[in-house]
Protein backbone atom coordinates (compact mmCIF):
# COMPACT_ATOMS: atom_id res chain seq x y z
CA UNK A 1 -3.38 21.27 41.18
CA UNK A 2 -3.26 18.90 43.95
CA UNK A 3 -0.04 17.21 42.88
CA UNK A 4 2.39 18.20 45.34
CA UNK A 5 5.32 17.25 43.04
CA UNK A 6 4.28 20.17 40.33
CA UNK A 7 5.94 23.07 39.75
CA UNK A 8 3.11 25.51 40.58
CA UNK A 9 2.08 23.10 43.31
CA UNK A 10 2.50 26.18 45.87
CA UNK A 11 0.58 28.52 44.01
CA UNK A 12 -2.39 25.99 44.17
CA UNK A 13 -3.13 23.11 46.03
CA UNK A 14 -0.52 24.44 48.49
CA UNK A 15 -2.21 27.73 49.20
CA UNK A 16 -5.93 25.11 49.54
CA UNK A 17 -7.25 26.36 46.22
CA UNK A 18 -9.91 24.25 45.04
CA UNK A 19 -11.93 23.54 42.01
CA UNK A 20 -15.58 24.03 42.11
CA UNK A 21 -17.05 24.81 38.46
CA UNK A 22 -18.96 22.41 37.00
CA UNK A 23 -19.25 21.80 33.25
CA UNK A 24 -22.22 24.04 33.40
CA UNK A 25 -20.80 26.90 35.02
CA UNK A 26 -18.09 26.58 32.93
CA UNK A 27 -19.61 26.98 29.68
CA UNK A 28 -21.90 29.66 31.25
CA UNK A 29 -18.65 31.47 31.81
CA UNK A 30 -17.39 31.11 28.42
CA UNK A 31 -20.53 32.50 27.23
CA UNK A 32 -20.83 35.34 29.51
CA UNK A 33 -17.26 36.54 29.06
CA UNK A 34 -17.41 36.36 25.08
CA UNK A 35 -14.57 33.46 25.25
CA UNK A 36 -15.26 32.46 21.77
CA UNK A 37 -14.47 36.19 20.08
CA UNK A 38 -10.75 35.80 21.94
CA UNK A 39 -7.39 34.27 20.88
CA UNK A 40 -6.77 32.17 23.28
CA UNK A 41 -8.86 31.92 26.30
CA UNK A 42 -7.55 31.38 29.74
CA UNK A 43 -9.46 30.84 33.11
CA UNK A 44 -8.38 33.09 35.39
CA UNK A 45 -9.65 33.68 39.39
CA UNK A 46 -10.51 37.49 40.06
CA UNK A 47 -8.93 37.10 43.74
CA UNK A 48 -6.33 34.87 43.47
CA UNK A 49 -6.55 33.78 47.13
CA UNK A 50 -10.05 32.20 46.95
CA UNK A 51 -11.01 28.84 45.18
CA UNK A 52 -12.26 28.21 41.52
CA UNK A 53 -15.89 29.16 41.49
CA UNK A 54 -18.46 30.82 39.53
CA UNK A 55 -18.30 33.76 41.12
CA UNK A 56 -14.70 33.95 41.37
CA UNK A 57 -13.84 33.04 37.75
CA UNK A 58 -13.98 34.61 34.36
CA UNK A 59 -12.21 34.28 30.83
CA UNK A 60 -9.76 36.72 29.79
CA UNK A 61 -6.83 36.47 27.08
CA UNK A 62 -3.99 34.08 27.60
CA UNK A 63 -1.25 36.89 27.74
CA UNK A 64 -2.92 38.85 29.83
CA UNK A 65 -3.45 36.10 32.44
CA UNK A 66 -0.14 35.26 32.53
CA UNK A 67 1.12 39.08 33.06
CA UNK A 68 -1.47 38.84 36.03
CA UNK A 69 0.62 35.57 37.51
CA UNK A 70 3.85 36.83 36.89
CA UNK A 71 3.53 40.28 38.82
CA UNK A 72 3.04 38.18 42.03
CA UNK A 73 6.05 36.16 41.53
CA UNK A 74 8.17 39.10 40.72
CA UNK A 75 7.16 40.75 43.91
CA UNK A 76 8.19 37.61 45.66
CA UNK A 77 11.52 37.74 43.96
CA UNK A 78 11.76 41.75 44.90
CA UNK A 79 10.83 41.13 48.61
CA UNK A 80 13.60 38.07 49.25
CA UNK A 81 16.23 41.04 47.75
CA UNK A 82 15.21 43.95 49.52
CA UNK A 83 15.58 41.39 52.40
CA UNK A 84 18.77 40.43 51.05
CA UNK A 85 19.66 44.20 51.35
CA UNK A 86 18.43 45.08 54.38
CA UNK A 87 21.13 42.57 56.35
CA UNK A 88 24.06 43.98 54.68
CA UNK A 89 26.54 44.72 51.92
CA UNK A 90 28.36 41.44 52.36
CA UNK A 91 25.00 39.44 51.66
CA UNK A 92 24.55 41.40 48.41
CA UNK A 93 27.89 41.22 46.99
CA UNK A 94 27.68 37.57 47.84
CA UNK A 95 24.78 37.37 45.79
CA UNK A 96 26.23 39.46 42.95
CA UNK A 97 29.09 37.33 42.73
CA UNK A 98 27.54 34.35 42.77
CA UNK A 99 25.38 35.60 39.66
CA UNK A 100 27.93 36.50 38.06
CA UNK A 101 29.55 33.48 38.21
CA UNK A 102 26.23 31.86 36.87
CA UNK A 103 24.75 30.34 40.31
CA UNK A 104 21.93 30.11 41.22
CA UNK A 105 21.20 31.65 44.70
C-alpha cells in the first residue's frame, strides 16, 4: 500500500514494505501452496517485516491470515496500557472513565 491516506498505510508502505512478485511467481505460489483446494485464499508474508517476495510469501486461508494480523495489533494495544499502568492510578482511572463514558482514548 503506498497510499499514505489508507488505513493500514502504517502497516505497509509506512514500515517500506514493497511488492516484488510477479504474475509468475504468483501463480507459482498458488500452485505450490494448493490455493485452489482452499476457501478463500489470502497472501500472506512469512516475516511480516520483510517485503512481498517469492520467498517471503505463501497462501494460507483467509481467517487464518487475519488472526495472524490481528495478534500484532492487539499487542500494540496491550503495550500502550501496560504503559498506561505503569505511570499511575490516576492515568488508568482516567482511561476507565473515559470508556465508560464511550470516548475514545
Amino acid at each position: 500500500c503506498l497510499n499514505k491516506k489508507a488505513i493500514n498505510y502504517k502497516y505497509y508502505g509506512g514500515k517500506g514494505i514493497k511488492f516484488k512478485l510477479t504474475m509468475p511467481d504468483v501463480m507459482d505460489l498458488w500452485i505450490r501452496d494448493n490455493a485452489e483446494d482452499m476457501k478463500k485464499p489470502s497472501l500472506d508474508r512469512v516475516n511480516s517485516d520483510k517485503d512481498y517476495s517469492f520467498d517471503n510469501c505463501r497462501f494460507m486461508e483467509h481467517t487464518e491470515n487475519c488472526g495472524r494480523a490481528n495478534r500484532g495489533r492487539v499487542r500494540e494495544h496491550v503495550k500502550k496500557l501496560a504503559r498506561i499502568l505503569a505511570k499511575d492510578d490516576k492515568a488508568l482511572k482516567e482511561l476507565a472513565d473515559n470508556y465508560l463514558k464511550g470516548g475514545k482514548k
